[in-house]
Protein backbone atom coordinates (compact mmCIF):
# COMPACT_ATOMS: atom_id res chain seq x y z
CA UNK A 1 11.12 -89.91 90.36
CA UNK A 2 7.95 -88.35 89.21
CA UNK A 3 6.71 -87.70 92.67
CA UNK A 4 10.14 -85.66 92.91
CA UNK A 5 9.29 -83.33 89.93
CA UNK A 6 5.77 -82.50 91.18
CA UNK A 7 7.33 -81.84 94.65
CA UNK A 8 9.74 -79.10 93.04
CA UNK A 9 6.68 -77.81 91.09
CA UNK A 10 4.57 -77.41 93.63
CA UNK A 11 7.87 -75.49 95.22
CA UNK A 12 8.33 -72.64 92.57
CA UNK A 13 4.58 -71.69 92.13
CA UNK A 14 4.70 -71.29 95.83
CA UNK A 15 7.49 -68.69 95.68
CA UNK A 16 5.99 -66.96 92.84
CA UNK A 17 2.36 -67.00 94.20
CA UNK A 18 4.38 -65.40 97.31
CA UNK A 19 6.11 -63.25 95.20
CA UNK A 20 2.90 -61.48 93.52
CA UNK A 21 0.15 -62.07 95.85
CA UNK A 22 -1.03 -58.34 97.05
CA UNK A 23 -1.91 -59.36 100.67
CA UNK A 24 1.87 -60.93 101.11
CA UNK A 25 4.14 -60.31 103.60
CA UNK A 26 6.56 -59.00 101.02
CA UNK A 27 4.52 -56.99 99.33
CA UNK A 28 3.13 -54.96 102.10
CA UNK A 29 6.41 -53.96 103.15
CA UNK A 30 7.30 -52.58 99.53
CA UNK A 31 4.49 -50.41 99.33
CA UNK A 32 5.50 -47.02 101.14
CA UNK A 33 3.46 -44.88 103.32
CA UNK A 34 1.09 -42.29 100.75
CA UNK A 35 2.84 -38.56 100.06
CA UNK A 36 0.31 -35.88 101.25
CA UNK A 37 1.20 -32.09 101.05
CA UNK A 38 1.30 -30.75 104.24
CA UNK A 39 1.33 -27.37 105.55
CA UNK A 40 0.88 -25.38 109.16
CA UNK A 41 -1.81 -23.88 109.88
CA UNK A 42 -1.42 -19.92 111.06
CA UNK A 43 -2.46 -17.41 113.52
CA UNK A 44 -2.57 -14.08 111.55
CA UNK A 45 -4.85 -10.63 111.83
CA UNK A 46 -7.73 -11.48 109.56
CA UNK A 47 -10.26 -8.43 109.60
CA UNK A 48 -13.83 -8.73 109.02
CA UNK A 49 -14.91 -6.99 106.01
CA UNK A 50 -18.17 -7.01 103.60
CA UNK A 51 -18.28 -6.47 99.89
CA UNK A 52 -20.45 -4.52 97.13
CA UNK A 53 -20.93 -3.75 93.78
CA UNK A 54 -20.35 -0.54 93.38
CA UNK A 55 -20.34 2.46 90.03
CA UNK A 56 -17.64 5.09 89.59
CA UNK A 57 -19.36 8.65 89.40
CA UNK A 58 -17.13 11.91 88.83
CA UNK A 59 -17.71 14.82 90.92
CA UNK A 60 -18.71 16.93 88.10
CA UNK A 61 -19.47 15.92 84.43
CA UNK A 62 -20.66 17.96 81.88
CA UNK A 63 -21.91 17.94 78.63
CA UNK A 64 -21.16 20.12 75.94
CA UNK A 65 -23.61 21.22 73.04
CA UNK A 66 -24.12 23.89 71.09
CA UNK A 67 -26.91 26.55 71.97
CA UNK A 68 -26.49 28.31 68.54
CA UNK A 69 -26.69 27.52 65.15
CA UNK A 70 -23.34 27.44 62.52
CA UNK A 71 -20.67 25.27 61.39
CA UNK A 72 -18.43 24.07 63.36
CA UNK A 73 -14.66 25.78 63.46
CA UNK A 74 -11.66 24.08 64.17
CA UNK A 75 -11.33 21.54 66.91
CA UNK A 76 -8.80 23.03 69.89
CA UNK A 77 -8.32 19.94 71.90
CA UNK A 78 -7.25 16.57 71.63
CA UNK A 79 -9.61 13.76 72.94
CA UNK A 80 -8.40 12.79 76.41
CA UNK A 81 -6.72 16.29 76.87
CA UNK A 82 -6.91 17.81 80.63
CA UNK A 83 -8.39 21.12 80.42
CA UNK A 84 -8.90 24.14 82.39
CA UNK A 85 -12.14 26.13 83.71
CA UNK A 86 -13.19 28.26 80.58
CA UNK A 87 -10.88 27.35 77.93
CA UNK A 88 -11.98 27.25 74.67
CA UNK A 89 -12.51 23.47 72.98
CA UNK A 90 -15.13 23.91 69.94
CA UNK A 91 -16.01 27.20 67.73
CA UNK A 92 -18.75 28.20 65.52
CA UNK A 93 -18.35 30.21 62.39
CA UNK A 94 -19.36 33.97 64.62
CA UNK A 95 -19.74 36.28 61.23
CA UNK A 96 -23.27 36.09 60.88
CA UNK A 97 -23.30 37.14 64.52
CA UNK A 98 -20.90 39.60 64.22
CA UNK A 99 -22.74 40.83 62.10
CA UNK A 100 -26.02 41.21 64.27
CA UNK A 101 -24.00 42.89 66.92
CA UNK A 102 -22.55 45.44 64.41
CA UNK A 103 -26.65 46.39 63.52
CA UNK A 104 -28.08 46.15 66.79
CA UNK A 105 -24.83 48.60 68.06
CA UNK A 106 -26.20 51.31 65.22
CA UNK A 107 -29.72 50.56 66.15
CA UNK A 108 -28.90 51.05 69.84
CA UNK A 109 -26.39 54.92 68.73
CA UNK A 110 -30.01 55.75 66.64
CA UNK A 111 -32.35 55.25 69.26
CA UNK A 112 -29.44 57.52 71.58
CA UNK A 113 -29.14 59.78 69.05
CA UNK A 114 -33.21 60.10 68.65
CA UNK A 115 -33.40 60.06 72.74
CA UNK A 116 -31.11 63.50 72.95
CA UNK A 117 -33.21 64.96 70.16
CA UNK A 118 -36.38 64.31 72.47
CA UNK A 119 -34.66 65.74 75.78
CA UNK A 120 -33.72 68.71 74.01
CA UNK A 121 -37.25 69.53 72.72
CA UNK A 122 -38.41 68.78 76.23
CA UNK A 123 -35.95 71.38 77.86
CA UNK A 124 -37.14 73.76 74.99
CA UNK A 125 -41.13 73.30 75.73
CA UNK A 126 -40.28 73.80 79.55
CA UNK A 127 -38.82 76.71 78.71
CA UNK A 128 -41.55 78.39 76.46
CA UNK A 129 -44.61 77.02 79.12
CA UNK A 130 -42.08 79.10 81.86
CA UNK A 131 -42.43 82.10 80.13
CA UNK A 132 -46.09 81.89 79.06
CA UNK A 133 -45.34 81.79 75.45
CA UNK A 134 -45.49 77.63 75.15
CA UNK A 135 -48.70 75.75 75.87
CA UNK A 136 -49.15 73.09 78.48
CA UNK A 137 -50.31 70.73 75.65
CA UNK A 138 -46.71 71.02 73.62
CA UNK A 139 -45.24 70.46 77.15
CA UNK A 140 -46.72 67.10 77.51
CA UNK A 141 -46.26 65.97 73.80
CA UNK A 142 -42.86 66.92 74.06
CA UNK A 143 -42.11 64.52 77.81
CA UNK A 144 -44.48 61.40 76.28
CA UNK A 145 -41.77 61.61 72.68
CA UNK A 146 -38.47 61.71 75.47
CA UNK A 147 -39.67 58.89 77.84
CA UNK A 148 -40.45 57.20 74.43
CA UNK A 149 -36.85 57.56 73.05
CA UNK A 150 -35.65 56.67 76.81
CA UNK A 151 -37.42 53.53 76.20
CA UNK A 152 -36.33 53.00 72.03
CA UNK A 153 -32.84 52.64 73.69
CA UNK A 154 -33.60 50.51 76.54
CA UNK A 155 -35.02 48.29 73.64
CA UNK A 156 -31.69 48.59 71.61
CA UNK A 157 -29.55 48.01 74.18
CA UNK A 158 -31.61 44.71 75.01
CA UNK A 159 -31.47 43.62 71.71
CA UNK A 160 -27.68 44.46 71.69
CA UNK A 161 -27.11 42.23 74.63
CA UNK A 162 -28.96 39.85 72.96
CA UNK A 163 -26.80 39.42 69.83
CA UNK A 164 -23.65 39.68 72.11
CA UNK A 165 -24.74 37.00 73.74
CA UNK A 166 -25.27 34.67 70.96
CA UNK A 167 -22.23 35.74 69.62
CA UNK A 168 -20.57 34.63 73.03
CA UNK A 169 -21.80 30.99 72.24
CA UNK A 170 -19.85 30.83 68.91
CA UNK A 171 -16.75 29.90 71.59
CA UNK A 172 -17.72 26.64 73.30
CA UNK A 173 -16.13 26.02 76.57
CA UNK A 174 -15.47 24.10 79.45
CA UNK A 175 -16.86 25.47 82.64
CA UNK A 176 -15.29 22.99 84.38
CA UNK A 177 -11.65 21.98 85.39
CA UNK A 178 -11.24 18.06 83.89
CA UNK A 179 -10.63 15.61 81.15
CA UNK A 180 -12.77 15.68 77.94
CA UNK A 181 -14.08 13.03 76.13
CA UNK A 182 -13.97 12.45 72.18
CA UNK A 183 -15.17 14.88 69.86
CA UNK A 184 -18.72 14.09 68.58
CA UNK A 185 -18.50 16.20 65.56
CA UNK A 186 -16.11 17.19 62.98
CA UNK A 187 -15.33 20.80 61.87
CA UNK A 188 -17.68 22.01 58.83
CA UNK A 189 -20.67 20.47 60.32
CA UNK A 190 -23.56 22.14 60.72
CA UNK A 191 -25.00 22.56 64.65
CA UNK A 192 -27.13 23.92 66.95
CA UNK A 193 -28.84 23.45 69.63
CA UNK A 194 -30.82 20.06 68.31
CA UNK A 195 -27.22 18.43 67.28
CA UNK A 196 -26.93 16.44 71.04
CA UNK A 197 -23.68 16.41 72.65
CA UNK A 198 -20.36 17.37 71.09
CA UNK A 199 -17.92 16.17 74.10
CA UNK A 200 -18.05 15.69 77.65
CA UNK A 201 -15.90 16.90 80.42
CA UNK A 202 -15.64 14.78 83.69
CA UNK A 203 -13.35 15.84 86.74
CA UNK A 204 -12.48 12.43 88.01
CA UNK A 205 -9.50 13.82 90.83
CA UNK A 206 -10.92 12.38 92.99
CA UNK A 207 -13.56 9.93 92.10
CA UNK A 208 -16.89 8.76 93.82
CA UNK A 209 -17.62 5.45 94.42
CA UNK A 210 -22.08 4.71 95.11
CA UNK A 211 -22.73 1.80 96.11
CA UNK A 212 -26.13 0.32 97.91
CA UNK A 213 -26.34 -0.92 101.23
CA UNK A 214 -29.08 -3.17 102.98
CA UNK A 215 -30.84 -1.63 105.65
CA UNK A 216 -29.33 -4.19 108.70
CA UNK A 217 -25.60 -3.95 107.00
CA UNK A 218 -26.70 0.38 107.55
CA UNK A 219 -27.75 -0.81 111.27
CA UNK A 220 -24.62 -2.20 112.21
CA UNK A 221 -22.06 -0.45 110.30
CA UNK A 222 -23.64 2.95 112.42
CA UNK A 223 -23.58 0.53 115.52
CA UNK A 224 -19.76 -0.33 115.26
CA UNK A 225 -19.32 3.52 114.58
CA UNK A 226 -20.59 4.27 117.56
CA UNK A 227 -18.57 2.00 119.52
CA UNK A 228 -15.68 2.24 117.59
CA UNK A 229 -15.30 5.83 115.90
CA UNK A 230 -15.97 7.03 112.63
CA UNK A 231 -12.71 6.01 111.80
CA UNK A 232 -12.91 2.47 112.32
CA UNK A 233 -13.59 1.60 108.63
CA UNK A 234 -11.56 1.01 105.90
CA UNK A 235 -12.55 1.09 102.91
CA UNK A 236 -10.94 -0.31 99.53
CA UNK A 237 -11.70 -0.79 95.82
CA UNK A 238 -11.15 -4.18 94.31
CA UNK A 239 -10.33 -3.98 90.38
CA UNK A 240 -11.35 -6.02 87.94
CA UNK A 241 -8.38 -8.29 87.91
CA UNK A 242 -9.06 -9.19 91.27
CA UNK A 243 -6.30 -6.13 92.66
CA UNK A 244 -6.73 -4.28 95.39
CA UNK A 245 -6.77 -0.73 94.40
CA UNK A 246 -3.63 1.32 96.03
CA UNK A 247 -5.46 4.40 97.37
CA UNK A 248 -8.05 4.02 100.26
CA UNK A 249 -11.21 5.61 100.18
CA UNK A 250 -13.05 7.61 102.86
CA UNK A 251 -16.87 7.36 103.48
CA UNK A 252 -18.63 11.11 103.08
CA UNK A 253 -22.27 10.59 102.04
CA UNK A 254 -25.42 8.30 103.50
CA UNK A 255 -28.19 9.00 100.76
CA UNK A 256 -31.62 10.81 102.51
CA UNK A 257 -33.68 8.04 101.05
CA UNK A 258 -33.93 4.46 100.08
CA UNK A 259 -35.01 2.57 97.39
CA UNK A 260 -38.62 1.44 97.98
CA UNK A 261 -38.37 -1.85 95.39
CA UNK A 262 -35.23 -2.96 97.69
CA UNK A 263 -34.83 -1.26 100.60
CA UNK A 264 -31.42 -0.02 99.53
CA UNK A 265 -29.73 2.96 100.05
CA UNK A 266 -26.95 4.78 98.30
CA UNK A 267 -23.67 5.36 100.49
CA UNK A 268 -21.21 7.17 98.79
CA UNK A 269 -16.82 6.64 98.93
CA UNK A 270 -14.47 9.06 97.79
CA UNK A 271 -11.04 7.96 96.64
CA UNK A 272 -8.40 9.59 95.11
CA UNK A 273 -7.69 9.30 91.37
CA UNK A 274 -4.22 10.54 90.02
CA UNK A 275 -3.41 7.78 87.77
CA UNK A 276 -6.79 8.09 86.03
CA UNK A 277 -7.08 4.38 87.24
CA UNK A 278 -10.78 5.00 87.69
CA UNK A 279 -13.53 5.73 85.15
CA UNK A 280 -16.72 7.57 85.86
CA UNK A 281 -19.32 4.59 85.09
CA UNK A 282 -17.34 2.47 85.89
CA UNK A 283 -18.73 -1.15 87.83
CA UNK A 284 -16.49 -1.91 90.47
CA UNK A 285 -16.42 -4.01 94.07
CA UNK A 286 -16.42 -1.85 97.03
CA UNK A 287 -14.44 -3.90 100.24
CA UNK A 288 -15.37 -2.42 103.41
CA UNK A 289 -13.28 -3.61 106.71
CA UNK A 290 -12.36 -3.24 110.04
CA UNK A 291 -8.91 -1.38 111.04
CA UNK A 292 -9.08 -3.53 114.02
CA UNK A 293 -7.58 -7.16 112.93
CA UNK A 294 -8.55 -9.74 115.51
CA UNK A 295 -5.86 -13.32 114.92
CA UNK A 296 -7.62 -15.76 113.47
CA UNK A 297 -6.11 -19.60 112.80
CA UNK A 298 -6.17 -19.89 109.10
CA UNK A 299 -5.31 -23.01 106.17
CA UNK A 300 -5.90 -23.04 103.14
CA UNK A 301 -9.22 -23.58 101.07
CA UNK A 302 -8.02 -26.74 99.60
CA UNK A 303 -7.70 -28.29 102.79
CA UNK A 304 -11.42 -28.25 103.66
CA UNK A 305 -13.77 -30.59 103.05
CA UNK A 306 -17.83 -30.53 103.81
CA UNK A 307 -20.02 -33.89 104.47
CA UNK A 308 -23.54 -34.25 105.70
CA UNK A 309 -21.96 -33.95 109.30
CA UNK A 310 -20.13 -30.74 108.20
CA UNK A 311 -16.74 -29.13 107.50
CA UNK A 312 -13.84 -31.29 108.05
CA UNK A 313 -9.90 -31.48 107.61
CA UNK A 314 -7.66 -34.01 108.16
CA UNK A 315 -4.18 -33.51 110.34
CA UNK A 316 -0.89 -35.36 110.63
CA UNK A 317 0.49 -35.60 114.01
CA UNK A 318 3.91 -35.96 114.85
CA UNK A 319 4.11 -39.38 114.18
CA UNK A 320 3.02 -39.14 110.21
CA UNK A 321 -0.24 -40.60 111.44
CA UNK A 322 -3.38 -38.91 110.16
CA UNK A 323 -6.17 -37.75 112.57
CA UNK A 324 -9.73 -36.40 111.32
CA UNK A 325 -10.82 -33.46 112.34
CA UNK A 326 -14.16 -31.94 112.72
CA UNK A 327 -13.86 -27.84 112.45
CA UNK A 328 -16.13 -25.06 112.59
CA UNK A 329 -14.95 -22.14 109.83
CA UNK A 330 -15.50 -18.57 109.51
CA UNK A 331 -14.97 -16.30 106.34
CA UNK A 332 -12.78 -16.93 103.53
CA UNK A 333 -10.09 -14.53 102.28
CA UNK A 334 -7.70 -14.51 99.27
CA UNK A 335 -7.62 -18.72 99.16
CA UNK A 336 -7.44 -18.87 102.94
CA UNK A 337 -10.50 -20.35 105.41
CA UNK A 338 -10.60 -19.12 109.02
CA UNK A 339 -10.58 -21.73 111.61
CA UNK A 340 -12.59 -20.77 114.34
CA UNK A 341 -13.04 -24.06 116.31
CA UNK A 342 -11.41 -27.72 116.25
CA UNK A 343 -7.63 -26.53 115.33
CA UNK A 344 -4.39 -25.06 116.51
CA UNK A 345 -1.72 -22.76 114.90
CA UNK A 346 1.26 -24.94 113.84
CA UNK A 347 -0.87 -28.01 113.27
CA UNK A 348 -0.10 -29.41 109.89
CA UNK A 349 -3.07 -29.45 107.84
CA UNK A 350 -3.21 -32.14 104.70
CA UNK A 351 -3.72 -29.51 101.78
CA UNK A 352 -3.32 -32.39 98.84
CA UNK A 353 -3.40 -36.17 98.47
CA UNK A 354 -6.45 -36.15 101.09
CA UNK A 355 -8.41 -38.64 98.44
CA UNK A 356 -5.69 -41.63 99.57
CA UNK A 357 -5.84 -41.19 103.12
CA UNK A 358 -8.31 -41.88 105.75
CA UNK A 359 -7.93 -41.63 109.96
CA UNK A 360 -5.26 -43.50 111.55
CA UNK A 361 -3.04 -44.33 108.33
CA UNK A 362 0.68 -43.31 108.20
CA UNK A 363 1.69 -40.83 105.84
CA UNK A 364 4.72 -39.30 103.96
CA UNK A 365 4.09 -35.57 104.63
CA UNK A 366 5.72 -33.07 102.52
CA UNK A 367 5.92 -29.52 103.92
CA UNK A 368 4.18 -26.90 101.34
CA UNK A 369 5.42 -23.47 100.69
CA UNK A 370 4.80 -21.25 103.57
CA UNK A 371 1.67 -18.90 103.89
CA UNK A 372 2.26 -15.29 102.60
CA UNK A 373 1.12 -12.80 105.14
């Protein structure tokens, strides 16, 4: 009897050691295949392109200041305004130097006045040495006190100019078409010439982009001109969110020197600038690339991995099996790796869950969203 109850013990913990045992039977048909995200890989245009850091520079900028001495009259602009060649933005109290132009205009009518005094004595000594009853001596005092009244007004009419001129400066304005800046100053203050800058105007329609180049980038970028036409290039503004920037620029300037601590030299991009998108000073990344887009296969980033032997993927075939693949890449754009040896278009690439597989193991591939061209 007891050799019956040990029999039928011995029975169950078979079936449960069965039943839980990893390496069973049962158990390795439970466990399913691994899910990997899959996706194709792509032929697309991919053009080759280079990047730099680049500054926003306006084609003109100016700084205003005083260059006479007063308080300040009432502001005429808003900060930000747009305004035109010549207008009018700051004041300066002008009665003190209305007044000088009001006393250098009398000094000026004197020294006339005085000057027709003089010619009239000269025609009158002329007259008297003609007819023998003047002296020679009387003659030549008479010329030397007209040539000096000729001169008296010359002087006042200097002077005159003078004072109009500084009475000119008591309207400060633009000589530039443009956008100006914030007001430095309030009206009542006291400035002159020593007070710095009251506002700056920039004309930013359009904008220039400087940015340094390398001496071998220089090389070839005038090579593939050659070959190619000056038109070859394109050349684009990335923003600081990572954008592209919607207007395209246009190469106009190589700089006549370089920069002997780096060899660099200054090429300069104009772009157009309606929105105001770009600000003189402004750092920014200059993208320069080909119009010509050679196909390329591309995957994404993700998909990639590098060991000591090199850049690898791994690939599921038609049968969910998983192949290893060695692959040599080229440049990298916008999450996307170029393929240039070791892969096909239409191959699907493992772009997540590569950690659980390894060659030759059968997969559960899931197709990822397709590529956005």
């Amino acid at each position: 009897m007891s050799d019956r109850r040990t029999s039928a013990a011995t029975l169950v913990l078979a079936v449960l050691l069965q039943a839980i045992l990893p390496g069973s039977a049962e158990a390795q048909q439970a466990a399913p295949p691994p899910a990997v995200l899959v996706q194709p890989a792509e032929a697309k245009p991919i053009a080759a392109q280079a990047e730099f850091i680049g500054r926003a520079a306006a084609v003109d900028k100016v700084e205003l200041r005083a260059r006479v001495k007063g308080f300040l009259g009432p502001r005429l602009f808003t900060d930000g305004d747009e305004v035109k060649e010549g207008q009018v933005v700051f004041t300066i109290e002008p009665e003190t130097y209305q007044a000088a132009v009001a006393q250098k205009t009398a000094q000026r009518d004197a020294a006339k006045a005085a000057l027709a005094n003089s010619e009239i004595q000269l025609k009158r000594a002329a007259e008297l040495l003609r007819t023998n009853t003047g002296t020679q001596a009387v003659f030549d005092q008479r010329t030397s006190e007209q040539l000096q009244a000729k001169a008296a007004v010359e002087d006042a009419e200097a002077q005159l100019r003078d004072a109009q001129i500084n009475l000119s400066y008591t309207e400060i304005k633009s000589p530039i078409k443009g956008r100006i800046g914030r007001a430095a100053a309030s009206p009542g203050n006291l400035v002159g010439p020593d007070s710095g800058v009251l506002a700056t105007v920039v004309a930013d329609q359009p904008m220039r982009v400087l940015f340094s180049v390398t001496q071998r980038e220089l090389l070839d970028a005038k090579r593939d001109a050659a070959t190619s036409g000056p038109d070859s290039l394109v050349v684009l503004l990335k923003l600081a969110d990572g954008s592209i920037y919607n207007e395209k620029g246009k190469l106009d300037f190589i700089d006549v020197t370089a920069d002997p601590r780096t060899d660099g030299q200054i090429v300069r991009a104009v772009f157009a600038n309606k929105d105001h998108a770009l600000t003189d000073g402004q750092t920014i990344r200059v993208v320069i690339e080909n119009k010509e887009a050679p196909t390329a296969i591309v995957v994404p980033q993700a998909a990639v991995a590098l060991d000591q032997t090199g850049p690898y993927l791994f690939v599921v075939n038609d049968k969910n099996v998983v192949e290893q693949r060695r692959v040599k890449t080229g440049i990298s754009r916008d999450g996307m790796l170029v393929i240039d040896e070791g892969l096909k278009a239409g191959e699907k690439v493992i772009i997540q869950g590569q950690q659980r597989v390894r060659a030759g193991m059968t997969v559960t591939p899931t197709a990822a969203p397709a590529l956005k061209g």
